[in-house]
C-alpha atoms as a PDB file:
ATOM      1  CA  UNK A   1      33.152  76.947   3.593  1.00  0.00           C
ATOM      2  CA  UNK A   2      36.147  77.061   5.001  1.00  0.00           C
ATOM      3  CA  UNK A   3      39.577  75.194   3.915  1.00  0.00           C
ATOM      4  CA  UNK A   4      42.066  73.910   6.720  1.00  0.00           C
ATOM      5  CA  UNK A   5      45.085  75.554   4.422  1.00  0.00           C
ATOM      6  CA  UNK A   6      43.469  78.568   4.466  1.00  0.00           C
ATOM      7  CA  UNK A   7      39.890  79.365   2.432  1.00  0.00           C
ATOM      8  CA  UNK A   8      38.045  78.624  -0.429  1.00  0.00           C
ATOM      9  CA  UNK A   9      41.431  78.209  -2.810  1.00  0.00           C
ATOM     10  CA  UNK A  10      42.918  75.541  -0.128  1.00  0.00           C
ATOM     11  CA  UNK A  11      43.674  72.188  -1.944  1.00  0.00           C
ATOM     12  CA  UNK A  12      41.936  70.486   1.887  1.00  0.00           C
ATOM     13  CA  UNK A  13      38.682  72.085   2.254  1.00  0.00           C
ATOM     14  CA  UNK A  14      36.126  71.220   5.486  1.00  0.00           C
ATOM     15  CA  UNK A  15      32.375  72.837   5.533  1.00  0.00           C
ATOM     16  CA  UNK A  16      29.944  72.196   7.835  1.00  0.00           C
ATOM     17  CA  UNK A  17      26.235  70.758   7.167  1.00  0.00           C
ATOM     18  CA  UNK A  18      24.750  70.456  10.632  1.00  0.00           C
ATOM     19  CA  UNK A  19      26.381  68.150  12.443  1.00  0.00           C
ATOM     20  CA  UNK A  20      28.100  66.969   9.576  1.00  0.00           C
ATOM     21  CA  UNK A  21      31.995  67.829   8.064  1.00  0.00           C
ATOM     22  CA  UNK A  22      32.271  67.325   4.184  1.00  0.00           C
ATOM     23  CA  UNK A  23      36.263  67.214   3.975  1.00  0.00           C
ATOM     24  CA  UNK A  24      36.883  67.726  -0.111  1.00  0.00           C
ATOM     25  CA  UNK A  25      40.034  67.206  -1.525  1.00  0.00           C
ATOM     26  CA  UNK A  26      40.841  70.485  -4.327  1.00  0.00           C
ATOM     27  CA  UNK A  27      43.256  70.001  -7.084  1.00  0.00           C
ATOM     28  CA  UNK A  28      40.795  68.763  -9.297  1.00  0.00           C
ATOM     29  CA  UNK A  29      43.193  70.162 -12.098  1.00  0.00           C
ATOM     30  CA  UNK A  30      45.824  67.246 -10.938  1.00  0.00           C
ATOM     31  CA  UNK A  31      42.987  64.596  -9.824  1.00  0.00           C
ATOM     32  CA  UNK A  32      43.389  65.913  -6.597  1.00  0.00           C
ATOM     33  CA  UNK A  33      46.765  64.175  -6.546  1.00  0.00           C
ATOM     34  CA  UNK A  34      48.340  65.006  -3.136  1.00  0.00           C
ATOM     35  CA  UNK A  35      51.238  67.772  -3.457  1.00  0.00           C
ATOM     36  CA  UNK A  36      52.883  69.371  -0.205  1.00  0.00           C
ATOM     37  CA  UNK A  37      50.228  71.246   1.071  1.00  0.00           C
ATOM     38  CA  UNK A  38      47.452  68.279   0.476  1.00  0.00           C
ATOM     39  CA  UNK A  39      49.305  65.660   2.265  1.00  0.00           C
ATOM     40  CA  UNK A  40      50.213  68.028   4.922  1.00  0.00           C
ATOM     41  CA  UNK A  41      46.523  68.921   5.399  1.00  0.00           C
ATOM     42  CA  UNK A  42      44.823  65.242   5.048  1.00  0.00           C
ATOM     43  CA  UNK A  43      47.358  64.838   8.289  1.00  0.00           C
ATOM     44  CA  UNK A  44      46.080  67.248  10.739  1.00  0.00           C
ATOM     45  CA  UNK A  45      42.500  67.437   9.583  1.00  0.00           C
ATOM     46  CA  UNK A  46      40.781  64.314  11.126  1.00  0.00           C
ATOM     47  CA  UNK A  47      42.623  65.412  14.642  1.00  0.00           C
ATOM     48  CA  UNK A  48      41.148  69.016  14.064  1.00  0.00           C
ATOM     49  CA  UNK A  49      37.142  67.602  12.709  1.00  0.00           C
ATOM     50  CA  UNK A  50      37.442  64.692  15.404  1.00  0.00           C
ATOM     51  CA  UNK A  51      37.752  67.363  18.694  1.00  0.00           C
ATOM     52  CA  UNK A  52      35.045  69.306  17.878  1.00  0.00           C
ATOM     53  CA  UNK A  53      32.146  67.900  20.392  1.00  0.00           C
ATOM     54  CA  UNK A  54      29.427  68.954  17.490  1.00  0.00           C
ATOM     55  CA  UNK A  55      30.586  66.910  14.609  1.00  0.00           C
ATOM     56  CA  UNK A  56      28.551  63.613  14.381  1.00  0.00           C
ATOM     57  CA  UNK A  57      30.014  62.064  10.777  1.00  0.00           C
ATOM     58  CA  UNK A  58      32.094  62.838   8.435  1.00  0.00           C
ATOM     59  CA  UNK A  59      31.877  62.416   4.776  1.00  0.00           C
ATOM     60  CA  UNK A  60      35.130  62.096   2.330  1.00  0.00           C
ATOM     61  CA  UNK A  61      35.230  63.484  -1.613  1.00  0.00           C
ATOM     62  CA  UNK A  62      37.288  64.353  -4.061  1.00  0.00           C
ATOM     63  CA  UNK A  63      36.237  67.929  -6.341  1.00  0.00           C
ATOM     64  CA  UNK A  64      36.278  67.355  -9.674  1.00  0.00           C
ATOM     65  CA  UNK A  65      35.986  64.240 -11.888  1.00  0.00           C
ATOM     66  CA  UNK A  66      38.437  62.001  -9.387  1.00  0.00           C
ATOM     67  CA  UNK A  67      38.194  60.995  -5.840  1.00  0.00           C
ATOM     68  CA  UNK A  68      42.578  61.191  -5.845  1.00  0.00           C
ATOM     69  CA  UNK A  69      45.195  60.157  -8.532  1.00  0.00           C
ATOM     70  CA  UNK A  70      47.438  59.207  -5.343  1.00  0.00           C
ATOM     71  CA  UNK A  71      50.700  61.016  -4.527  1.00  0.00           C
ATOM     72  CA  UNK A  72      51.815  64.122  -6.814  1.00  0.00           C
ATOM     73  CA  UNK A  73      54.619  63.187  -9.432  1.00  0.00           C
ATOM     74  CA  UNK A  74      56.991  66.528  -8.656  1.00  0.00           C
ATOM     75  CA  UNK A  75      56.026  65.302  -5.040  1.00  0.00           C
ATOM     76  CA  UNK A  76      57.618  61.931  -5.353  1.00  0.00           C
ATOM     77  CA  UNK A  77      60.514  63.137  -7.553  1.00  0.00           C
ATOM     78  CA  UNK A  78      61.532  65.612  -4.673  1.00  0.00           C
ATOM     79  CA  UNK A  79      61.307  63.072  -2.139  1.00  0.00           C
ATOM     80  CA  UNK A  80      63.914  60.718  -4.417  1.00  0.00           C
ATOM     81  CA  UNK A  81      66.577  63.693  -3.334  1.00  0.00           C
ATOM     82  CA  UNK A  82      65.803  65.180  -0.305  1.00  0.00           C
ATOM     83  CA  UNK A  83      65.677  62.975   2.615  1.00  0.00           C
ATOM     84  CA  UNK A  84      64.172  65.626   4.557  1.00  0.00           C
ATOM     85  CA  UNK A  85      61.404  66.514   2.772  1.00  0.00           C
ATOM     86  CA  UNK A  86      61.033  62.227   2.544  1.00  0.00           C
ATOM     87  CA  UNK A  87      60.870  61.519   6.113  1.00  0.00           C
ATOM     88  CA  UNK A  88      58.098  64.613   7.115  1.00  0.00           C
ATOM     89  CA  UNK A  89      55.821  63.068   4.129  1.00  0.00           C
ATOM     90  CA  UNK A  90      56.285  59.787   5.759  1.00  0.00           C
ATOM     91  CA  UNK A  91      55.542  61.240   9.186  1.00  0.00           C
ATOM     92  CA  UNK A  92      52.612  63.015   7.890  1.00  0.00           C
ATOM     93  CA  UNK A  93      51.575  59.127   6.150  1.00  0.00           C
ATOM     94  CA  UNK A  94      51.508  57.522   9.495  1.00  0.00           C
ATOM     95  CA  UNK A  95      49.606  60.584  11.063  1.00  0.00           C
ATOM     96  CA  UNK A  96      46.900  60.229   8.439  1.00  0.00           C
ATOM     97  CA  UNK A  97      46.428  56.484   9.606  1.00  0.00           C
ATOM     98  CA  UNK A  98      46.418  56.927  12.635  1.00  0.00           C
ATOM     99  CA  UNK A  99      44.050  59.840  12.387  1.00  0.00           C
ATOM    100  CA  UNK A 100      41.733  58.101  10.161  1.00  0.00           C
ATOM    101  CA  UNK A 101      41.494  55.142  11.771  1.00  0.00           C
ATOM    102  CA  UNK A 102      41.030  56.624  15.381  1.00  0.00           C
ATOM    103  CA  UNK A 103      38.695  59.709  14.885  1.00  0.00           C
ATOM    104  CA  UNK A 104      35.684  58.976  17.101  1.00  0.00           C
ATOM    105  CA  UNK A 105      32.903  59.938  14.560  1.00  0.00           C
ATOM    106  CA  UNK A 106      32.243  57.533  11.540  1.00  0.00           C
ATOM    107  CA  UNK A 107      33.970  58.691   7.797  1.00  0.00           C
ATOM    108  CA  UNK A 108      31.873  58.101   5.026  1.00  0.00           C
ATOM    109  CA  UNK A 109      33.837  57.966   1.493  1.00  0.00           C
ATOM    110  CA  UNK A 110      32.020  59.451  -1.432  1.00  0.00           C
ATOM    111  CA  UNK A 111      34.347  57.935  -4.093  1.00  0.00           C
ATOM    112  CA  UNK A 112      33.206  59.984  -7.127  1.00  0.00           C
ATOM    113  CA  UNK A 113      35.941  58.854  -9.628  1.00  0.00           C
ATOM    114  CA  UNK A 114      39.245  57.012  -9.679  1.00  0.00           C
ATOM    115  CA  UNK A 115      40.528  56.402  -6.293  1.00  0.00           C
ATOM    116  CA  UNK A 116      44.793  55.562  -7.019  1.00  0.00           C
ATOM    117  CA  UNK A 117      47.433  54.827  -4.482  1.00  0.00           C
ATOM    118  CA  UNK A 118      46.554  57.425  -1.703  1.00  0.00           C
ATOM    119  CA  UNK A 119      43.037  57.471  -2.641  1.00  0.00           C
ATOM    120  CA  UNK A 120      42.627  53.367  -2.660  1.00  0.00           C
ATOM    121  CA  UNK A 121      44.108  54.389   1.374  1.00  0.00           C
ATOM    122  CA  UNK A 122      41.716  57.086   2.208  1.00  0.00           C
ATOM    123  CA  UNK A 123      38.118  55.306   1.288  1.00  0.00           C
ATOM    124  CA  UNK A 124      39.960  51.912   2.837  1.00  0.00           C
ATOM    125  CA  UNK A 125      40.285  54.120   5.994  1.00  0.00           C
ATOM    126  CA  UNK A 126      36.838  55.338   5.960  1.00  0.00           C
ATOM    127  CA  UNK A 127      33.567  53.539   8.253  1.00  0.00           C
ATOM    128  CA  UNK A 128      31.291  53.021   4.853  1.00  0.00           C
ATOM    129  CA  UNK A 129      32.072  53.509   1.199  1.00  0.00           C
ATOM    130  CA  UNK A 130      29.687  54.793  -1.757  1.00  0.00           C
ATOM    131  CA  UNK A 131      31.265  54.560  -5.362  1.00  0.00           C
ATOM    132  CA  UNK A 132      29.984  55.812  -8.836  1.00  0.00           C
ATOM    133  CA  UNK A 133      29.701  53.204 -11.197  1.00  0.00           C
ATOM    134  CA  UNK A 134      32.439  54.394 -13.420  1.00  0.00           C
ATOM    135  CA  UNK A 135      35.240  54.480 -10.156  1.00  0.00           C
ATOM    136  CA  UNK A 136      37.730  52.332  -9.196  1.00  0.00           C
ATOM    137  CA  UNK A 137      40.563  51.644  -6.928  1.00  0.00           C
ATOM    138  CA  UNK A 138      44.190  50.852  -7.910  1.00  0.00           C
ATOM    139  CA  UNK A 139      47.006  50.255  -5.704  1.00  0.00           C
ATOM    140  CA  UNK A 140      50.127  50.701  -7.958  1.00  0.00           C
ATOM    141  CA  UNK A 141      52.556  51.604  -5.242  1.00  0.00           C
ATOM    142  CA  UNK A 142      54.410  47.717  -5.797  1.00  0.00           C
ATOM    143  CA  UNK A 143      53.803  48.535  -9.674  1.00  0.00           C
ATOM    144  CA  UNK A 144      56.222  51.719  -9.266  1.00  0.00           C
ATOM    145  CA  UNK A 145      58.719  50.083  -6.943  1.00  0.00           C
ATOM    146  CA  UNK A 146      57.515  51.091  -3.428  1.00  0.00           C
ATOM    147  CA  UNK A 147      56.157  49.484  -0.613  1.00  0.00           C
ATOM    148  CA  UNK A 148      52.613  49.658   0.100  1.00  0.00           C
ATOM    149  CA  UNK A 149      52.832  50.384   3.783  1.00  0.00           C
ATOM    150  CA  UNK A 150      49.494  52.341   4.334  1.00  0.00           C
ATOM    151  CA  UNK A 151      45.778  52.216   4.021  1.00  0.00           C
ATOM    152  CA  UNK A 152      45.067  49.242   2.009  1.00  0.00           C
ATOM    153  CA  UNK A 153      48.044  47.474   3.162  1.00  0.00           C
ATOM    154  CA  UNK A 154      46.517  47.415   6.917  1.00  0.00           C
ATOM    155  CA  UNK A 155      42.801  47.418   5.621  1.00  0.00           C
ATOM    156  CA  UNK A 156      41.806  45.023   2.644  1.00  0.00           C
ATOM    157  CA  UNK A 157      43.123  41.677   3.960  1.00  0.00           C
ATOM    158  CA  UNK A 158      40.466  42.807   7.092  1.00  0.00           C
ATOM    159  CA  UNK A 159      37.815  43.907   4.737  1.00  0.00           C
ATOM    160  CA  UNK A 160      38.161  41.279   2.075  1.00  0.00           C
ATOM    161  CA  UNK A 161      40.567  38.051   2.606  1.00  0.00           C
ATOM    162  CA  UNK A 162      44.249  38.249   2.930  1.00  0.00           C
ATOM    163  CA  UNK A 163      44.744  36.237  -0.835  1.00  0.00           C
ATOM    164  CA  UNK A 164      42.251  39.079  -2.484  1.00  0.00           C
ATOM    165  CA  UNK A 165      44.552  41.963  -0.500  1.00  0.00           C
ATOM    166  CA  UNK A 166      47.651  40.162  -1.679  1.00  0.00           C
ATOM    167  CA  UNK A 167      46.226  39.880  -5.598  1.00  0.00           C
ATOM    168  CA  UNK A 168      45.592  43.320  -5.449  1.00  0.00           C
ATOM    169  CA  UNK A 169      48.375  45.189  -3.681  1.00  0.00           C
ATOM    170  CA  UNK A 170      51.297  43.219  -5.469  1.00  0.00           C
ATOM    171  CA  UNK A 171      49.923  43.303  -9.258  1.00  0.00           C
ATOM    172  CA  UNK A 172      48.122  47.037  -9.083  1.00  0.00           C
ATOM    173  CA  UNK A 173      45.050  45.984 -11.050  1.00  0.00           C
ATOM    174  CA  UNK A 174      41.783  47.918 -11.241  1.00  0.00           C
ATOM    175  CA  UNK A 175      39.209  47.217  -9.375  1.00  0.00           C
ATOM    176  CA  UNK A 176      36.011  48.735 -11.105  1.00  0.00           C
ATOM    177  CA  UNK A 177      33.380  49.803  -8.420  1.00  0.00           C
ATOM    178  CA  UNK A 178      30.861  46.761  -8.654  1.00  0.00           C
ATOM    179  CA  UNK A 179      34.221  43.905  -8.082  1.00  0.00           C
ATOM    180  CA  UNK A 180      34.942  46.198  -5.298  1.00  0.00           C
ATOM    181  CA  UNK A 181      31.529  46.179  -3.819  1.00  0.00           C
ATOM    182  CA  UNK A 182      31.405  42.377  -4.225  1.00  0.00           C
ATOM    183  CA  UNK A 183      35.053  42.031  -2.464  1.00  0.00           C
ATOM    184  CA  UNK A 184      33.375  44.409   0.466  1.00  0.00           C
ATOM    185  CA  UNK A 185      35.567  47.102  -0.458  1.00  0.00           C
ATOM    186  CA  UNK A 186      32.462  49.080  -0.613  1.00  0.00           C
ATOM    187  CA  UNK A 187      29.151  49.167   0.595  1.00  0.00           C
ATOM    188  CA  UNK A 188      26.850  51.324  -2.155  1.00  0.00           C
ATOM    189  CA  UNK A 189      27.202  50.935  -6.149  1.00  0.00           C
ATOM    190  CA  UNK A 190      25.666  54.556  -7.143  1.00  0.00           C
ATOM    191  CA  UNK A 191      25.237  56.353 -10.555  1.00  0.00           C
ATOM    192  CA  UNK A 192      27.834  58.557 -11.721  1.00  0.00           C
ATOM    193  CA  UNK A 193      27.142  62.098  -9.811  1.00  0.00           C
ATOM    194  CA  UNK A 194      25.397  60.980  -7.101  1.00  0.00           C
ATOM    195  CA  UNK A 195      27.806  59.763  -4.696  1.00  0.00           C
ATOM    196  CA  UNK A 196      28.339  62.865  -2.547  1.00  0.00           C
ATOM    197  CA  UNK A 197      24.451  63.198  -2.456  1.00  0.00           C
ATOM    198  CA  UNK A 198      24.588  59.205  -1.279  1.00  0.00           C
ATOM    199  CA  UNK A 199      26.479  59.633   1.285  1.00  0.00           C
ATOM    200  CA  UNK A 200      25.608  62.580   3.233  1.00  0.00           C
ATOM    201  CA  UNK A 201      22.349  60.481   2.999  1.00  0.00           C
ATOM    202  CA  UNK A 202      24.080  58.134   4.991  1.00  0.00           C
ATOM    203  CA  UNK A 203      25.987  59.895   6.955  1.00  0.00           C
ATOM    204  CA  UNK A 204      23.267  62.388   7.929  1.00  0.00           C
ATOM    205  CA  UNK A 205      21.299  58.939   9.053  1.00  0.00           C
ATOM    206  CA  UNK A 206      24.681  58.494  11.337  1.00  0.00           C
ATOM    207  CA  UNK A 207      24.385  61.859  12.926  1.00  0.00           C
ATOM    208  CA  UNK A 208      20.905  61.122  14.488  1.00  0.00           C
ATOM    209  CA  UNK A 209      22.027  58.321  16.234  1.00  0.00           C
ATOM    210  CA  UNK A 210      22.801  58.668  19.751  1.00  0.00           C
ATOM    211  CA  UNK A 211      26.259  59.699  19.447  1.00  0.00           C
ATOM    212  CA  UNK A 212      28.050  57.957  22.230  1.00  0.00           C
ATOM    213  CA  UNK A 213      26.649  54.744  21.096  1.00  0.00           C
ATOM    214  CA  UNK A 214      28.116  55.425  17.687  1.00  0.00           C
ATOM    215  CA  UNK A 215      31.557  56.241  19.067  1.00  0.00           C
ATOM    216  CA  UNK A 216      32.277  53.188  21.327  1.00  0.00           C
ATOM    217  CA  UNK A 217      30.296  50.761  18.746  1.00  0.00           C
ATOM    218  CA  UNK A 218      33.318  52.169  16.076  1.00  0.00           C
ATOM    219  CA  UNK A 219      35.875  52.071  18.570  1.00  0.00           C
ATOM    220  CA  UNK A 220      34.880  48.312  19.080  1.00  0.00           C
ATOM    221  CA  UNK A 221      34.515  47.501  15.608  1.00  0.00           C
ATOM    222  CA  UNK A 222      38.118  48.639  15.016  1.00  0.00           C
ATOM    223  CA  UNK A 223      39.778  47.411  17.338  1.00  0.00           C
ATOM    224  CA  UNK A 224      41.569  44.766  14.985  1.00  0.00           C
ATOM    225  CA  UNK A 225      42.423  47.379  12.710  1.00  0.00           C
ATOM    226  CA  UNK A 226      43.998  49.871  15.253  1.00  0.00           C
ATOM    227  CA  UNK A 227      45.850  46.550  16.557  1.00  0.00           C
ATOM    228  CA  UNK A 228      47.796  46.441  13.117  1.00  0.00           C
ATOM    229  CA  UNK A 229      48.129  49.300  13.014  1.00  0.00           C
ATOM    230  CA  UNK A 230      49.938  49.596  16.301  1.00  0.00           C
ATOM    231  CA  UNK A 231      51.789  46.600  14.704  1.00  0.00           C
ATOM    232  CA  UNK A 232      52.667  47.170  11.488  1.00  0.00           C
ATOM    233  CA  UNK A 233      52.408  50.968  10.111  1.00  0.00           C
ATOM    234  CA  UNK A 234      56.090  52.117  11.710  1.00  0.00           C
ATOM    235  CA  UNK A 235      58.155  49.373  10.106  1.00  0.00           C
ATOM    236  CA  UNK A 236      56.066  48.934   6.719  1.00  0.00           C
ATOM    237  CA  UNK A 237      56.344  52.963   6.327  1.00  0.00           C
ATOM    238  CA  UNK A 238      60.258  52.471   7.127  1.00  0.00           C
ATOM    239  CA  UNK A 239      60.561  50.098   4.429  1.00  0.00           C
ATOM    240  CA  UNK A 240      58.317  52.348   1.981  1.00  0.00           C
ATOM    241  CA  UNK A 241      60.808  55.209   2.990  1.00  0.00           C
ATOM    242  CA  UNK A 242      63.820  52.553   2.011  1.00  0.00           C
ATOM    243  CA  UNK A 243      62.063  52.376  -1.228  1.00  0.00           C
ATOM    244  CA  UNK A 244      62.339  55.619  -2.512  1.00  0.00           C
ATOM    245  CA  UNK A 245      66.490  54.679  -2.742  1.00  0.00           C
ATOM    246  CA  UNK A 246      65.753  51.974  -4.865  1.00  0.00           C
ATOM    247  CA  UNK A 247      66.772  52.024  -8.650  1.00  0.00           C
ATOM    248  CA  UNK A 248      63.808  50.044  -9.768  1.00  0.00           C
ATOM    249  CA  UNK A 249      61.506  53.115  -8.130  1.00  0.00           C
ATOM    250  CA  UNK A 250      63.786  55.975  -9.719  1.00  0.00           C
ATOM    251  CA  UNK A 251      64.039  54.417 -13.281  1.00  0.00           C
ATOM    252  CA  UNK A 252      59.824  53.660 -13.284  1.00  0.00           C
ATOM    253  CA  UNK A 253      59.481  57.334 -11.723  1.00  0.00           C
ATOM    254  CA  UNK A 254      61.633  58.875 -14.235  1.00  0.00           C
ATOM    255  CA  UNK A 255      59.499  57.471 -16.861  1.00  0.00           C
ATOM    256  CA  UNK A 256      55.901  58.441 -15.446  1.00  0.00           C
ATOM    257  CA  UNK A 257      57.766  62.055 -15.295  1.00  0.00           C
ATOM    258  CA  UNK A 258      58.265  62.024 -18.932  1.00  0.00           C
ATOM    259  CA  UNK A 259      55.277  60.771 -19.635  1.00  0.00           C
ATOM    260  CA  UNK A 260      53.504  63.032 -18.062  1.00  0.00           C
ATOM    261  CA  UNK A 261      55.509  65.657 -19.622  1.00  0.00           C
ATOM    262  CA  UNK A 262      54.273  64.482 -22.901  1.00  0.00           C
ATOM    263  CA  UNK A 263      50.748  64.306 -22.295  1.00  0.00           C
END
């Protein structure tokens, strides 16, 4: 196994299983919330996977008991006061669209437990989607006082109906795993533990395909999605960046800090 941040203690890790790359997000300690050095990671790796002529699919998990709690709190509250630090994260954000939604090979999502802000993003972003019956997705980036420029932004009014996208995004609610499979948010319902196992059953039926046909069929299939992208993702993750200024966003940050403090 090896981790693109450096080994088996990186918080990004990529092994190989034939012609398949199991990318696993590691801080299962913090719900595999993306710090630094996660974000930074998820926005090189699907350049790095996608150029090597051997991979044929890719399959997307979280270690632990969650898929990803979204971004890291001490993250977020560094970003509030250091502009710097704000505009590589939001950099790296448009780089992980754009790599997601342009690697040749398919993603499959293995969305083994709550999938929250970055992580609703990352299985939108994938080709297929396998849940465990006791996941969900929640978008709360409107809830906290940001934007919601990324992933599901882009993805769910394409993959559902633009009223559905619009419910979801702006009130934050939960979608438990079998309202998201009925939306078409995701195609397999699983039992809890299973969905890695799930979907390198899929994915390994991906990788015997003949692979150019799989690669241009994808590229066809999104070309609506890389179209908003082209369209939208600079000035929606300009006006997330804006966001991070706003009082409403500082005050409901502040209190998820102490909150978290307490727990």
């Amino acid at each position: 196994m090896t981790g693109s941040g450096g080994g088996s203690g990186a918080e990004l890790l990529v092994e190989s299983a034939g012609a398949i790359r199991i990318v696993t997000l590691n801080r299962p300690e913090a719900l595999n919330a993306a710090d630094e050095s996660l974000h930074g990671a998820l926005a090189t790796v699907w350049r790095e996977v996608g150029a090597d002529p051997d991979v044929r699919a890719i399959v997307l998990t979280g270690n632990g008991r969650a898929f990803s709690g979204g971004g890291d709190l001490g993250l977020l509250d560094r970003m509030t006061s250091d502009p710097a630090l704000r505009q590589r994260v939001m950099v790296e954000a448009i780089e992980i669209v754009t790599g997601m939604t342009s690697v040749p090979v398919p993603i499959v999502a293995a969305v083994n437990g709550p999938a929250v802000g970055l992580g609703c993003s990352l299985a939108a972003m994938s080709d297929l989607v396998v849940m465990e019956e006791q996941a969900y997705f929640a978008d709360p980036h409107v809830m906290l006082g940001l934007v919601a420029a990324d992933g599901g932004a882009l993805t769910w009014p394409l993959l559902t109906s633009l009223l559905r996208a619009k419910e979801y995004l702006l009130l934050g609610d939960k979608l438990p795993a079998q309202r998201a499979l009925e939306l078409g948010l995701a195609n397999r319902v699983v039992p809890e533990g299973t969905a890695l196992t799930s979907a390198l059953e899929l994915a390994e039926r991906l990788a015997l395909l003949p692979p150019q046909a799989v690669r241009e069929t994808k590229a066809v299939l999104n070309t609506a999605l890389r179209a908003a992208v082209a369209a939208t993702l600079q000035p929606a993750v300009d006006a997330e960046t804006a966001s991070f200024d706003e009082p409403a966003f500082r005050s409901n940050l502040a209190h998820m800090l102490e909150r978290s403090r307490r727990d």
